[in-house]
Protein backbone atom coordinates (compact mmCIF):
# COMPACT_ATOMS: atom_id res chain seq x y z
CA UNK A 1 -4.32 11.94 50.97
CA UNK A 2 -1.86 14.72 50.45
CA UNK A 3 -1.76 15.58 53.79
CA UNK A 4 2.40 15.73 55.48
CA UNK A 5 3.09 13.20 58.14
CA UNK A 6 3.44 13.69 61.81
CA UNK A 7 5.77 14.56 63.97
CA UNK A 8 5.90 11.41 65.71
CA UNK A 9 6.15 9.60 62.49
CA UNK A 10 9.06 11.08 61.44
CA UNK A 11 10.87 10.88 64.64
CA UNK A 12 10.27 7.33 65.18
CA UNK A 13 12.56 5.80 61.86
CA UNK A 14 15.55 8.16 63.42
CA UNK A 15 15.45 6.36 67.39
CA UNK A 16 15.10 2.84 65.56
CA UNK A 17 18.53 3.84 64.28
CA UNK A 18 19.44 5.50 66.79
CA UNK A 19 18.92 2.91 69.37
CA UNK A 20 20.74 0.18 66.74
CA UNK A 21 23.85 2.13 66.64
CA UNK A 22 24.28 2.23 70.45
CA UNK A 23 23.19 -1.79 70.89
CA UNK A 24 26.51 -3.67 71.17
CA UNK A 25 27.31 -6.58 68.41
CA UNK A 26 26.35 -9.95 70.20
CA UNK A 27 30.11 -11.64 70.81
CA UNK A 28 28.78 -14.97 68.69
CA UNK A 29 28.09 -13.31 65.37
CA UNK A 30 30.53 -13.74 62.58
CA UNK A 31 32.30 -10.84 61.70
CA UNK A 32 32.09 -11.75 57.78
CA UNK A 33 35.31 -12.75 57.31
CA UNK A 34 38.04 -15.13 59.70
CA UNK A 35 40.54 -14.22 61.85
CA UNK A 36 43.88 -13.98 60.56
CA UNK A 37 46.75 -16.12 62.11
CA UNK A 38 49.39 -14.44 64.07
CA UNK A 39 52.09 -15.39 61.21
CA UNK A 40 49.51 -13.75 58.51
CA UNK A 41 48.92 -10.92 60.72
CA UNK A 42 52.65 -10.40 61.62
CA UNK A 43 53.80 -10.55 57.73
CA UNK A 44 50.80 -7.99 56.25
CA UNK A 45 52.46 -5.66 59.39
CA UNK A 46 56.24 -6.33 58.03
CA UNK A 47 54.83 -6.11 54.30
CA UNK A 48 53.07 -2.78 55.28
CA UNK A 49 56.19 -1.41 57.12
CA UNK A 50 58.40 -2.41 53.53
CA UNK A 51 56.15 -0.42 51.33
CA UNK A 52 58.21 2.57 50.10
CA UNK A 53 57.63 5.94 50.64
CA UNK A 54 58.15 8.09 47.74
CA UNK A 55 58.68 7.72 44.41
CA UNK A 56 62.08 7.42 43.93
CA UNK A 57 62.39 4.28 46.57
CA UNK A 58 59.41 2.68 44.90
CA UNK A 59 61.28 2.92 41.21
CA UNK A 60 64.77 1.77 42.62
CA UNK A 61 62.89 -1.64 44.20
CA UNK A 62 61.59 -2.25 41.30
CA UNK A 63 64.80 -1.83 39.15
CA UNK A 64 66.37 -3.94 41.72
CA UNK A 65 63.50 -6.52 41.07
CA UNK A 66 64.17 -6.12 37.38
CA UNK A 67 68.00 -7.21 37.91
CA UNK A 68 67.35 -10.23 39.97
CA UNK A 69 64.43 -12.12 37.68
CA UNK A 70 67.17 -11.37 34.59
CA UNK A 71 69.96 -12.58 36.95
CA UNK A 72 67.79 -16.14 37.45
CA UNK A 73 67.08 -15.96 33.50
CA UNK A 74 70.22 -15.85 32.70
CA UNK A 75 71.00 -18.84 35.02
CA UNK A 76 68.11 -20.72 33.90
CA UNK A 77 69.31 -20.33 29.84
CA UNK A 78 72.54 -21.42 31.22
CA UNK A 79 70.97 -24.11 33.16
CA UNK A 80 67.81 -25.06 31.44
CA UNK A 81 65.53 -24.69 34.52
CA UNK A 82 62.06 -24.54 33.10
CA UNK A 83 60.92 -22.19 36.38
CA UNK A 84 62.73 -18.72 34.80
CA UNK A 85 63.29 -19.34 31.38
CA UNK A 86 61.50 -16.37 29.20
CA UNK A 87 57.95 -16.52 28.00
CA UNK A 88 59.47 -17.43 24.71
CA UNK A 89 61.26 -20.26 25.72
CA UNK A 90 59.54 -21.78 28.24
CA UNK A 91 56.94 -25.10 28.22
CA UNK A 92 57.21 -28.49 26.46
CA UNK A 93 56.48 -28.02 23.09
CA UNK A 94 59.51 -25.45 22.36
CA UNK A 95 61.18 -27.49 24.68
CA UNK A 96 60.79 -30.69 22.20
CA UNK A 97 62.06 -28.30 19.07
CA UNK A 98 65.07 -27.26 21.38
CA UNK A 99 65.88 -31.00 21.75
CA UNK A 100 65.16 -32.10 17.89
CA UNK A 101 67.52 -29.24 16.92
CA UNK A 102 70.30 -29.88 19.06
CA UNK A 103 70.70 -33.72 18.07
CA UNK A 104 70.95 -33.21 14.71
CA UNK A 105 74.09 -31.92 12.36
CA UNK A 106 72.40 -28.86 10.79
CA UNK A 107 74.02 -26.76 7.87
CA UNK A 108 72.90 -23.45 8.76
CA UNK A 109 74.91 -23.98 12.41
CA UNK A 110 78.07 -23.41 10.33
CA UNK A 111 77.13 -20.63 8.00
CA UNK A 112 79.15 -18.00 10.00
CA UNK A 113 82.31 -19.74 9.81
CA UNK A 114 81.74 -21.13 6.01
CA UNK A 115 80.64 -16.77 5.62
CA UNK A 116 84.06 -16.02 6.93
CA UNK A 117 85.73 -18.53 4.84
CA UNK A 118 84.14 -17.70 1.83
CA UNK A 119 84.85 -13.82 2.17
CA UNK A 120 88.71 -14.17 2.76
CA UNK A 121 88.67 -16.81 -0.51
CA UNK A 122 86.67 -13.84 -2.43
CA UNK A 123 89.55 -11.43 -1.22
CA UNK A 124 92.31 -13.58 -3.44
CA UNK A 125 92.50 -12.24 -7.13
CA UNK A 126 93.41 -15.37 -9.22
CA UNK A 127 92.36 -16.60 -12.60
CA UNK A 128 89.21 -18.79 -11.65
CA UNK A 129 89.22 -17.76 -8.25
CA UNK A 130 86.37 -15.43 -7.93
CA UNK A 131 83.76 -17.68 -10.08
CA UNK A 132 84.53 -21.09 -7.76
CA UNK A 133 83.73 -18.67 -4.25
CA UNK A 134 80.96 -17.54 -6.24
CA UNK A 135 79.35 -21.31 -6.51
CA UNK A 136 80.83 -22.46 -3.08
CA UNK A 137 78.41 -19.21 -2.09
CA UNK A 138 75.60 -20.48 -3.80
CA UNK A 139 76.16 -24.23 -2.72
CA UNK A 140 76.09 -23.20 0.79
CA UNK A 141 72.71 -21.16 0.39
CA UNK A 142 71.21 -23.94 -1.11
CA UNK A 143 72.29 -26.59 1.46
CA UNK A 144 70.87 -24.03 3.97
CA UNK A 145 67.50 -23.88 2.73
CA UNK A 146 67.01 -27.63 1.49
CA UNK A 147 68.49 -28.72 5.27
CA UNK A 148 65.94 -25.91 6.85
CA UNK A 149 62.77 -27.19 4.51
CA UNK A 150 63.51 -30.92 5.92
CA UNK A 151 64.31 -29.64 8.99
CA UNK A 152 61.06 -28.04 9.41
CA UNK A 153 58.60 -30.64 7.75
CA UNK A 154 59.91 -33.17 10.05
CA UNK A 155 59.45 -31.48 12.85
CA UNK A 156 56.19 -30.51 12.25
CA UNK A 157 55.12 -33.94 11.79
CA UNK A 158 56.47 -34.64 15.20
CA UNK A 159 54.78 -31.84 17.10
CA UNK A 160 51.67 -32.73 15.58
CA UNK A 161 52.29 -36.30 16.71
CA UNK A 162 53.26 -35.56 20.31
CA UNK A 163 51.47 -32.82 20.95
CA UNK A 164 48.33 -33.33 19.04
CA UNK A 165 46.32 -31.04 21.58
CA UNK A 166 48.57 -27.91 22.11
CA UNK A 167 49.12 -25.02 20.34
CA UNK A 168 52.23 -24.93 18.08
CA UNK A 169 52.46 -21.59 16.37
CA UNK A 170 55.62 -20.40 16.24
CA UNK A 171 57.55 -23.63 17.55
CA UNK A 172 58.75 -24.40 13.26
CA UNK A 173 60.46 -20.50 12.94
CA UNK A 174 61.64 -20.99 16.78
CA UNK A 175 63.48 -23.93 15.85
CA UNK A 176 64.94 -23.10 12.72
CA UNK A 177 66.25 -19.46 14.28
CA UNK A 178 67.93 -21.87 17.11
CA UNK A 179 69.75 -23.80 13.96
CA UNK A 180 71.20 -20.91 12.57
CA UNK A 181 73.16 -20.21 16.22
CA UNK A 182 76.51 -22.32 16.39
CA UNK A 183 75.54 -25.71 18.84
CA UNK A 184 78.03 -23.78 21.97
CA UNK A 185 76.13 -20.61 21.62
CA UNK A 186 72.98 -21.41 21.39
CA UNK A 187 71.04 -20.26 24.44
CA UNK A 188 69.13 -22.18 26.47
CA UNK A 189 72.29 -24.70 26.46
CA UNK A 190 71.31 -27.82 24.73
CA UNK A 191 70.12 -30.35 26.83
CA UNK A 192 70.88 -33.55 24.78
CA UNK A 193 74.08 -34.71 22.46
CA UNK A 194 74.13 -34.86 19.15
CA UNK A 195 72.42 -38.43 17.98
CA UNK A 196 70.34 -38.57 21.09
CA UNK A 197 66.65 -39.30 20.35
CA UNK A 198 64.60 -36.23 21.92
């Protein structure tokens, strides 16, 4: 019962393996995975050989790859090619509030110059003066917000109709930061006129 094993025993397992290890693989077996093409084959070699070497070659590739996707973002804002726009820009819902924006007169698009207006009027020191910028300041506020309230309920009720299975957070503040940038600045370039149904 307890008693150790042969000698033969235990020397037969290791010229099983043995005798395995020398036996050449039959030339029809699969080798568990296909041959790659010559094309493949030839570009893993190049993509090998391109690999850098140290550290400092590896870092100044990828700053170099950093500089060319901003290079095509900054075309594609320019251009409004949906491939390389930013994450925050890109697919059809934001591309909807981009549109709805752009083909409407907005208020808040003209707060900066109306700002500058209003500060050099504040600047004069007559009579009256000071109290009629002070309400042209509040009107304009007030126009902003009431314009950006309808602004926004609208356009909710058009996502929601369009888009009834995607997600829309964030598309309503997206828009509304797009109408407070004047209509030649406003990045990505708007795609449709003024009037235009989007």
């Amino acid at each position: 019962m307890f008693r150790s094993r042969s000698k033969d025993e235990q020397a037969a397992p290791t010229k099983v393996t043995a005798d395995q290890a020398q036996q050449p693989r039959d030339p029809q077996a699969p080798k568990g995975r296909p041959t790659p093409r010559r094309s493949e084959a030839q570009s893993q070699r190049r993509s090998l050989a391109q690999t850098p070497t140290n550290r400092k070659e590896a870092s100044r590739r990828q700053r170099e790859a950093r500089r060319a996707d901003l290079a095509r973002q900054r075309e594609a804002l320019a251009s409004g090619d949906e491939r390389y726009l930013p994450a925050r820009d890109k697919g059809p819902v934001r591309r909807f509030a981009r549109d709805y924006v752009d083909s409407r007169f907005v208020v808040a698009e003209f707060f900066l110059p109306l700002a500058v207006i209003i500060l050099v009027l504040s600047m004069i020191q007559a009579g009256a003066m000071q109290t009629y910028v002070l309400l042209l300041w509040m009107l304009v506020i007030a126009l902003i917000v009431v314009n950006s309230v309808v602004i926004a309920f609208q356009l909710k009720r058009q996502l929601r109709k369009r888009f009834p299975d995607e997600n829309l957070r964030g598309a309503v503040p997206y828009a509304l930061m797009r109408t407070l940038q004047m209509r030649r600045l406003r990045l990505p370039k708007p795609q449709v006129k003024r009037g235009e149904r989007p």
